[in-house]
PDB file of N, CA and C in Angstrom:
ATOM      1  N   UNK A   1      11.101   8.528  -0.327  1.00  0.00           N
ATOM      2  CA  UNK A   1      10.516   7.939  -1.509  1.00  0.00           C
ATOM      3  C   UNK A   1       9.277   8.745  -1.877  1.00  0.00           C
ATOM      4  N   UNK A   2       9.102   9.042  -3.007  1.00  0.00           N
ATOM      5  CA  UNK A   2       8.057  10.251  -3.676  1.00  0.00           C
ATOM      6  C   UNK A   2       6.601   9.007  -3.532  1.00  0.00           C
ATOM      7  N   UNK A   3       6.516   8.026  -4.106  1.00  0.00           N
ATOM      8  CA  UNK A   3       5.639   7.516  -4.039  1.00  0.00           C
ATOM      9  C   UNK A   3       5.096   6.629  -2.828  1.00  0.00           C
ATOM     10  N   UNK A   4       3.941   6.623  -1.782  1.00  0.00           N
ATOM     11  CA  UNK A   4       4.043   5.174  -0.943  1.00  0.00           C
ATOM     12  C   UNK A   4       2.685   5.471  -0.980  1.00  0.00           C
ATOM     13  N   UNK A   5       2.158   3.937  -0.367  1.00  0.00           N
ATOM     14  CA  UNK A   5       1.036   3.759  -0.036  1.00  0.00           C
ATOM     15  C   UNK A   5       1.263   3.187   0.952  1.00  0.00           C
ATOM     16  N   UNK A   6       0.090   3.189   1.803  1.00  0.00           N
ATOM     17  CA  UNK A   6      -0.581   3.034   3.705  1.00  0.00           C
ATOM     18  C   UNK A   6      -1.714   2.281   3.577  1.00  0.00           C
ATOM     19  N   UNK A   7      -1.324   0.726   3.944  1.00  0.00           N
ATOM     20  CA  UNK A   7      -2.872  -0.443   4.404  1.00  0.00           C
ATOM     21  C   UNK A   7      -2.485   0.036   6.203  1.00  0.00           C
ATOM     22  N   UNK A   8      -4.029   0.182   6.474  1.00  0.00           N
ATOM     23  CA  UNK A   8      -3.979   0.748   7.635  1.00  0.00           C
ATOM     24  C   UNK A   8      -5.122   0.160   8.150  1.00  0.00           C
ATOM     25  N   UNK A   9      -5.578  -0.211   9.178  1.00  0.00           N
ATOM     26  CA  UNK A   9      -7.201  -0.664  10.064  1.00  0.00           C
ATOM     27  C   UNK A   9      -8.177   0.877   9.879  1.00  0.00           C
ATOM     28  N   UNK A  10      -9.237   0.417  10.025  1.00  0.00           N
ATOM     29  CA  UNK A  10     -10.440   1.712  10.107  1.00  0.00           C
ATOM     30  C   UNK A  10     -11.142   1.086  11.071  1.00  0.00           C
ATOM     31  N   UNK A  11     -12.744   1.438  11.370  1.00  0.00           N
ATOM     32  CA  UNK A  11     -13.085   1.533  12.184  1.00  0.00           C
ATOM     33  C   UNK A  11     -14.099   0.394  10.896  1.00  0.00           C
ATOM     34  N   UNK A  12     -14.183   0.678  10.184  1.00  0.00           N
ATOM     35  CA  UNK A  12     -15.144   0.015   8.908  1.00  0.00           C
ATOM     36  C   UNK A  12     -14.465  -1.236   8.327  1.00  0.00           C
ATOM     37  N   UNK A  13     -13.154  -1.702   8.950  1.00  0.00           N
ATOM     38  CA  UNK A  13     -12.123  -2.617   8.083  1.00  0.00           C
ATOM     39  C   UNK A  13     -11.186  -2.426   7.968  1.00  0.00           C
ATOM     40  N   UNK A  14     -10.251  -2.206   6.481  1.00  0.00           N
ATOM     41  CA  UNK A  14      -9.104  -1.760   6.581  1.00  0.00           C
ATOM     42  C   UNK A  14      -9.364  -0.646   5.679  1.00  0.00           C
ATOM     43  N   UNK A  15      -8.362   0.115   5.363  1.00  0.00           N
ATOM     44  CA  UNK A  15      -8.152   1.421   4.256  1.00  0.00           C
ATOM     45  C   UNK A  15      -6.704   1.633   3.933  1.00  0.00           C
ATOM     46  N   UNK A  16      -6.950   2.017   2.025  1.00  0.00           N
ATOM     47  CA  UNK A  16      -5.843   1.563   1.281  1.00  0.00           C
ATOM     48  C   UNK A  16      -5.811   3.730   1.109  1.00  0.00           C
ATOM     49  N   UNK A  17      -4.765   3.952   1.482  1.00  0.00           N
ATOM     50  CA  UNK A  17      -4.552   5.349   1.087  1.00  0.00           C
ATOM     51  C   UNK A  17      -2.857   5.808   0.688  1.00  0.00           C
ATOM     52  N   UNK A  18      -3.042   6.936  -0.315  1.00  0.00           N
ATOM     53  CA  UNK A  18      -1.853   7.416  -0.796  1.00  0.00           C
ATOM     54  C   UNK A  18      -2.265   8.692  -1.135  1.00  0.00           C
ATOM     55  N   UNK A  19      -0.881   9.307  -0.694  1.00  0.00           N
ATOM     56  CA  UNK A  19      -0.730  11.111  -0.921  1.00  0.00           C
ATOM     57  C   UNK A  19      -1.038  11.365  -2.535  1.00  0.00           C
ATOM     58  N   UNK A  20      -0.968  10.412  -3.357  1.00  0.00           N
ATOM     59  CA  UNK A  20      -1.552  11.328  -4.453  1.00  0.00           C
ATOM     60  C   UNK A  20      -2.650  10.860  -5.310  1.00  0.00           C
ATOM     61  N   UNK A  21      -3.514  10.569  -4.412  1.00  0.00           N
ATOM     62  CA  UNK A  21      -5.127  10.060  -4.851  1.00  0.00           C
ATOM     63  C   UNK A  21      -5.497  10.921  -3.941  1.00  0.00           C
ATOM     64  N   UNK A  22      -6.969  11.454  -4.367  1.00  0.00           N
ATOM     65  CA  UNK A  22      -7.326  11.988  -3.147  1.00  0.00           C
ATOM     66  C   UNK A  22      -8.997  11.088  -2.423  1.00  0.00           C
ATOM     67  N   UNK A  23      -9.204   9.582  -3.186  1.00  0.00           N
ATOM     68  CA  UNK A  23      -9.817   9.065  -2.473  1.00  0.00           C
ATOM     69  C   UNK A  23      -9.175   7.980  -1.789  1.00  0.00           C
ATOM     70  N   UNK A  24      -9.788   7.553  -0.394  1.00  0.00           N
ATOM     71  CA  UNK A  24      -9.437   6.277  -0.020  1.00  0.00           C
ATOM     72  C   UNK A  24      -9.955   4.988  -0.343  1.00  0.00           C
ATOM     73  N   UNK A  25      -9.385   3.647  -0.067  1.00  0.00           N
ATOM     74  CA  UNK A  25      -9.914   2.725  -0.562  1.00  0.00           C
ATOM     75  C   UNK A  25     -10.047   1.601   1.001  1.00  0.00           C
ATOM     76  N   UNK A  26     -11.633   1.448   1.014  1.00  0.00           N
ATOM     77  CA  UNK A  26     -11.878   0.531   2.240  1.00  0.00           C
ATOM     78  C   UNK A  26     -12.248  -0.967   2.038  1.00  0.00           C
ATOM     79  N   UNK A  27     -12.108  -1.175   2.707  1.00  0.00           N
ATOM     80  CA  UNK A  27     -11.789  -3.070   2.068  1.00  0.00           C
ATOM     81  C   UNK A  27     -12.461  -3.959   3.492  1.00  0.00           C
ATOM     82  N   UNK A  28     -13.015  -5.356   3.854  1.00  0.00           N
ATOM     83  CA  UNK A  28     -13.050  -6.011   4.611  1.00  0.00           C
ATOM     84  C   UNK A  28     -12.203  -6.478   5.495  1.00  0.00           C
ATOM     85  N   UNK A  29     -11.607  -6.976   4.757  1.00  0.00           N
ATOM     86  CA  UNK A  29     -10.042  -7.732   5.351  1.00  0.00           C
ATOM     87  C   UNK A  29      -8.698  -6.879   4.963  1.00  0.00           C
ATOM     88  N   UNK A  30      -8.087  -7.063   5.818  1.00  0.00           N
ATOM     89  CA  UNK A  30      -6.034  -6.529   5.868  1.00  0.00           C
ATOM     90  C   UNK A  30      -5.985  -7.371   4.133  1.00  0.00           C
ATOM     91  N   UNK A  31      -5.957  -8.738   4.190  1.00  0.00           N
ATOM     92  CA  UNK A  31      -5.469  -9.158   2.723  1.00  0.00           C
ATOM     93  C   UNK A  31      -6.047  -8.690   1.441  1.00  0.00           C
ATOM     94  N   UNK A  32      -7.162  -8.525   1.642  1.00  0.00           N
ATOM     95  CA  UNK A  32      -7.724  -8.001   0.327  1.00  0.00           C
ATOM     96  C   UNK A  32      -7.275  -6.433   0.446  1.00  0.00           C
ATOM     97  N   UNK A  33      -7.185  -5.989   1.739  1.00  0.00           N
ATOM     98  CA  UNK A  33      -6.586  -4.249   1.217  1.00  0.00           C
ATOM     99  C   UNK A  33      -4.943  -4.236   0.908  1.00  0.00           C
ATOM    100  N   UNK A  34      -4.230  -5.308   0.820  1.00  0.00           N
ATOM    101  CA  UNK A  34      -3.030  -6.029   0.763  1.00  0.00           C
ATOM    102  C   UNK A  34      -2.826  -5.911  -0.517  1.00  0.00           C
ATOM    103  N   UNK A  35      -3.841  -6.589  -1.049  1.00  0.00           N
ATOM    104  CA  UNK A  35      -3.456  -7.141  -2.326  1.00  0.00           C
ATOM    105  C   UNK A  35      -3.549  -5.465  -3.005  1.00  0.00           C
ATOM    106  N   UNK A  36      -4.899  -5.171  -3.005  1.00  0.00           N
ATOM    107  CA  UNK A  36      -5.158  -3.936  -3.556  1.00  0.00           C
ATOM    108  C   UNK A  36      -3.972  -3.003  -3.651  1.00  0.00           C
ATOM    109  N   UNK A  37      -3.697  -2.671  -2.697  1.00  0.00           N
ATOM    110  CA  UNK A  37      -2.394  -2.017  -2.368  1.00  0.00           C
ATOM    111  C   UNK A  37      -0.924  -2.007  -3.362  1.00  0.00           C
ATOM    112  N   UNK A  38      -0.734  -3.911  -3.853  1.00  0.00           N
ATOM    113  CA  UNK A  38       0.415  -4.154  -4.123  1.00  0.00           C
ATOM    114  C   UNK A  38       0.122  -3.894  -5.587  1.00  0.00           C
ATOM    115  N   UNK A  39      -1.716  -4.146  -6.144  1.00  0.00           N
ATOM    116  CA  UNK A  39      -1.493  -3.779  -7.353  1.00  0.00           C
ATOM    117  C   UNK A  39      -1.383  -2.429  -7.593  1.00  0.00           C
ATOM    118  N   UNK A  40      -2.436  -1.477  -7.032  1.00  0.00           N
ATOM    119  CA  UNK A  40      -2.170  -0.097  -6.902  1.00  0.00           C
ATOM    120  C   UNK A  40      -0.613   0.465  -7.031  1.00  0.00           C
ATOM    121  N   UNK A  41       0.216  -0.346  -6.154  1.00  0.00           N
ATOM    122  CA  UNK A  41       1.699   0.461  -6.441  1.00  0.00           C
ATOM    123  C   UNK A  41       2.487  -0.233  -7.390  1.00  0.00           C
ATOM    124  N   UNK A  42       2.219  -1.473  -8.229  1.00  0.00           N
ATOM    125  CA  UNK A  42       2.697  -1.447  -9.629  1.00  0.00           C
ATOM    126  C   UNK A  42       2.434  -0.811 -10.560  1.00  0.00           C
ATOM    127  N   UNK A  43       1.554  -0.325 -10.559  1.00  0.00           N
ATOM    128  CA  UNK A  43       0.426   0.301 -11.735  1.00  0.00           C
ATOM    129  C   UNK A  43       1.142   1.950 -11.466  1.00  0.00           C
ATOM    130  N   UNK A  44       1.067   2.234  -9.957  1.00  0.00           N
ATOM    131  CA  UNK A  44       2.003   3.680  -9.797  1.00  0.00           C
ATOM    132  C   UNK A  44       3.104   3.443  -9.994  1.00  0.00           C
ATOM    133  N   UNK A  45       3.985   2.384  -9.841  1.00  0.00           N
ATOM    134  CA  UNK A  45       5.229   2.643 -10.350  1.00  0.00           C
ATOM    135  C   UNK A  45       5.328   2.542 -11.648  1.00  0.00           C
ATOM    136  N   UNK A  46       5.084   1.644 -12.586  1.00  0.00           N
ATOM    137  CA  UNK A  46       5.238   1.575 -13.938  1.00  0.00           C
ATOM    138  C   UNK A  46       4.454   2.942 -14.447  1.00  0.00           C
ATOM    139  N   UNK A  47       3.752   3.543 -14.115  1.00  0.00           N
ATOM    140  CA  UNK A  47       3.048   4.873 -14.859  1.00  0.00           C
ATOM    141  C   UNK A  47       4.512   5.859 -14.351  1.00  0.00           C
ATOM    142  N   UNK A  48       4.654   6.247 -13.289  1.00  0.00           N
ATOM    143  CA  UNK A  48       5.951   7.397 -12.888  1.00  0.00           C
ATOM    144  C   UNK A  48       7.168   6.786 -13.169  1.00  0.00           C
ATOM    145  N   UNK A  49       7.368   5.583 -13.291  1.00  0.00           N
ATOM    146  CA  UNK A  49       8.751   5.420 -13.724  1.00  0.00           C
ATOM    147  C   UNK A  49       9.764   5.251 -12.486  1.00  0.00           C
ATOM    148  N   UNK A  50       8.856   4.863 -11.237  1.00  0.00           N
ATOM    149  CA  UNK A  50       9.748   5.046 -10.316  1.00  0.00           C
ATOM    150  C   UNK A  50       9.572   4.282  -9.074  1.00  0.00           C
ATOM    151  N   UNK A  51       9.864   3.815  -7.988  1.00  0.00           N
ATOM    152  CA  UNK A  51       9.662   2.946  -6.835  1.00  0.00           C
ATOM    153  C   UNK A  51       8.734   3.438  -6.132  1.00  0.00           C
ATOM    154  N   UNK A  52       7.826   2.414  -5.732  1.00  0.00           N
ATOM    155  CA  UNK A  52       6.650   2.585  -5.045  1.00  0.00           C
ATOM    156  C   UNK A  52       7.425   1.992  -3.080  1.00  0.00           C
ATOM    157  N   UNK A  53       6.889   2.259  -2.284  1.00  0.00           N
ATOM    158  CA  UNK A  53       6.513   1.580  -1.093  1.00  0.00           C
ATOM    159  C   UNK A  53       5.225   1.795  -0.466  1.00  0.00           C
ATOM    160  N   UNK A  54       5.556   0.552   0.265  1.00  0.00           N
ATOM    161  CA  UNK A  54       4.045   0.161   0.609  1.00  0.00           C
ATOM    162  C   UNK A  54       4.063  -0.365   2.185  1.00  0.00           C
ATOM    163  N   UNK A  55       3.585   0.314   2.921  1.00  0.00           N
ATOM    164  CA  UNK A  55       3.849   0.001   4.565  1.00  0.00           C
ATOM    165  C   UNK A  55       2.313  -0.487   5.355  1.00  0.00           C
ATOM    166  N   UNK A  56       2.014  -1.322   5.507  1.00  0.00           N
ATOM    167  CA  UNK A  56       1.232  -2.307   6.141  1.00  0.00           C
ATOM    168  C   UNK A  56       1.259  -1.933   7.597  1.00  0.00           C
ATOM    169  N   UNK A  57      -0.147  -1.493   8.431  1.00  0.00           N
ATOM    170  CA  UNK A  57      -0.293  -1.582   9.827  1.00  0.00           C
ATOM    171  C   UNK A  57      -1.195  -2.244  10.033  1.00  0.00           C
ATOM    172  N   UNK A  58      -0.773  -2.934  11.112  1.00  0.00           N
ATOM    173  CA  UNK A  58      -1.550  -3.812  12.176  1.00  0.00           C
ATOM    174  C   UNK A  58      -2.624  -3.271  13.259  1.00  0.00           C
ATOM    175  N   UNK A  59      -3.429  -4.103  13.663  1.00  0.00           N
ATOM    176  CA  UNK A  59      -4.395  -2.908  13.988  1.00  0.00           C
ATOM    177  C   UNK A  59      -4.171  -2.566  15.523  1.00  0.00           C
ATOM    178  N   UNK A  60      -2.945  -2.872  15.943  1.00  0.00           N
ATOM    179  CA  UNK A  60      -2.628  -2.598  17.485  1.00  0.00           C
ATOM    180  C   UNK A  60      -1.523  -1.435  16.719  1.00  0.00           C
ATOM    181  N   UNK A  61      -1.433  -0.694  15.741  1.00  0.00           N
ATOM    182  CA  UNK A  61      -0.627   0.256  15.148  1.00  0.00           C
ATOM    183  C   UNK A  61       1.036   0.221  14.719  1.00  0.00           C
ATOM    184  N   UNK A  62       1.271  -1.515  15.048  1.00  0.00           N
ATOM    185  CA  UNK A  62       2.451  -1.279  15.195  1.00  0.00           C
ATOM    186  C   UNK A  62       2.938  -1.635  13.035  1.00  0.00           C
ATOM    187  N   UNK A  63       3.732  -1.450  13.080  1.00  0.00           N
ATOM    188  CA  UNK A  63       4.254  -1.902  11.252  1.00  0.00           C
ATOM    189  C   UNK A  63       4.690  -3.595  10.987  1.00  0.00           C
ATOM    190  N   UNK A  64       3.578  -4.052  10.448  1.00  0.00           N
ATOM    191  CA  UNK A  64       3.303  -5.113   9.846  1.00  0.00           C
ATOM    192  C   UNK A  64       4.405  -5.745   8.569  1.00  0.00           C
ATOM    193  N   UNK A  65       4.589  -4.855   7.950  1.00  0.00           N
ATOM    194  CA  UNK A  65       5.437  -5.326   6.896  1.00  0.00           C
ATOM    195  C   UNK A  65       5.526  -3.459   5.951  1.00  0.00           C
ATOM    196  N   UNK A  66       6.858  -4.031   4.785  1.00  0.00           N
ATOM    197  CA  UNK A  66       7.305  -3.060   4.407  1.00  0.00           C
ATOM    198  C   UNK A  66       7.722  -3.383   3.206  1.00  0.00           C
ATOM    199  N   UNK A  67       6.841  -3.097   1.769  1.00  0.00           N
ATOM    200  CA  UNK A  67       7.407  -3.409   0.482  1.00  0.00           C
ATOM    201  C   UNK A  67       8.071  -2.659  -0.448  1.00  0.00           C
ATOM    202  N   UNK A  68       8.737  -2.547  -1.282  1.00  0.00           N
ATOM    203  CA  UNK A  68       9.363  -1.995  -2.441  1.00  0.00           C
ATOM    204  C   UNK A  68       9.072  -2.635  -3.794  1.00  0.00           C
ATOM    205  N   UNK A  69       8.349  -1.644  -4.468  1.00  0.00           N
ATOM    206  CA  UNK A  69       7.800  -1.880  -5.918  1.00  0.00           C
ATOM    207  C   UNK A  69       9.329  -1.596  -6.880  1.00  0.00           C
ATOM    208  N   UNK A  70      10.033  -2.023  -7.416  1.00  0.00           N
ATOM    209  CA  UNK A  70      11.455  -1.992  -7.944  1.00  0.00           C
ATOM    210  C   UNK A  70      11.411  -2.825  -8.544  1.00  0.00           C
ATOM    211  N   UNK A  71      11.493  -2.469 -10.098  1.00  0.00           N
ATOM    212  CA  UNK A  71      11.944  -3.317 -11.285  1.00  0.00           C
ATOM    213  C   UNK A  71      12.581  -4.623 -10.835  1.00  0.00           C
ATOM    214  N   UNK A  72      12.454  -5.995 -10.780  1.00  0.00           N
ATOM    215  CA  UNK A  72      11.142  -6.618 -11.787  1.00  0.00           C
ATOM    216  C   UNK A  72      10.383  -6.976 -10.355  1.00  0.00           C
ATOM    217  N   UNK A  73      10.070  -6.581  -9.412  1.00  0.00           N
ATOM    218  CA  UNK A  73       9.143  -6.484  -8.549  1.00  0.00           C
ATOM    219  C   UNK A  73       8.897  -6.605  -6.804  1.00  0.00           C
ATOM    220  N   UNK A  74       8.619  -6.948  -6.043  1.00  0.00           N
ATOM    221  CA  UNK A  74       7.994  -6.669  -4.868  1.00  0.00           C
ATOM    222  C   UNK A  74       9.381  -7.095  -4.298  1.00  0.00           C
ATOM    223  N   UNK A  75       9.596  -6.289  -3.136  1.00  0.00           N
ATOM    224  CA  UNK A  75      10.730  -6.750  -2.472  1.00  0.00           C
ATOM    225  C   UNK A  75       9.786  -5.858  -0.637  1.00  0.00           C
ATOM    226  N   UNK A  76      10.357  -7.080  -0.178  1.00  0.00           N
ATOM    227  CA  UNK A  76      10.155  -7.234   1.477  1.00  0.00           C
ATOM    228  C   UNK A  76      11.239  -5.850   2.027  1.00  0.00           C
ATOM    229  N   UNK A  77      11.673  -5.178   2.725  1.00  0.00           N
ATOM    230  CA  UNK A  77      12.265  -4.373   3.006  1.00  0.00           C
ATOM    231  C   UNK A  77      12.128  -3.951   4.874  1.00  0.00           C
TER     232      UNK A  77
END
């Protein structure tokens, strides 16, 4: 998939990052870098025209959850 984004733990909270931004985004909480995240990859998918994912880690590293931005919207995967 050309597009994804990564909620990931930091050392500062959490951090919202994707290969084609070149800043990151740090947040307090997993949910608020959650949310950020899910709007961030509507906004990238409806601009490219194309499916976003979005992969959620936990802060023991393991994968939390796994979304798909796909017309008309969020799917669990």
């Amino acid at each position: 998939m050309d597009q994804s984004i990564v909620v990931e733990p930091s050392a500062e909270g959490w951090r919202v990052r994707a290969a084609q931004f070149d800043n990151e985004m740090f947040f307090c909480s997993g949910e608020s870098a959650e949310m950020a995240a899910r709007a961030l990859g509507a906004r990238v998918a409806a601009q490219a025209n194309a499916a976003v994912m979005i992969e959620v880690f936990l802060r023991d590293g393991s994968l939390g959850g796994r979304y798909v931005w796909a017309e008309p919207g969020w799917r669990a995967v």
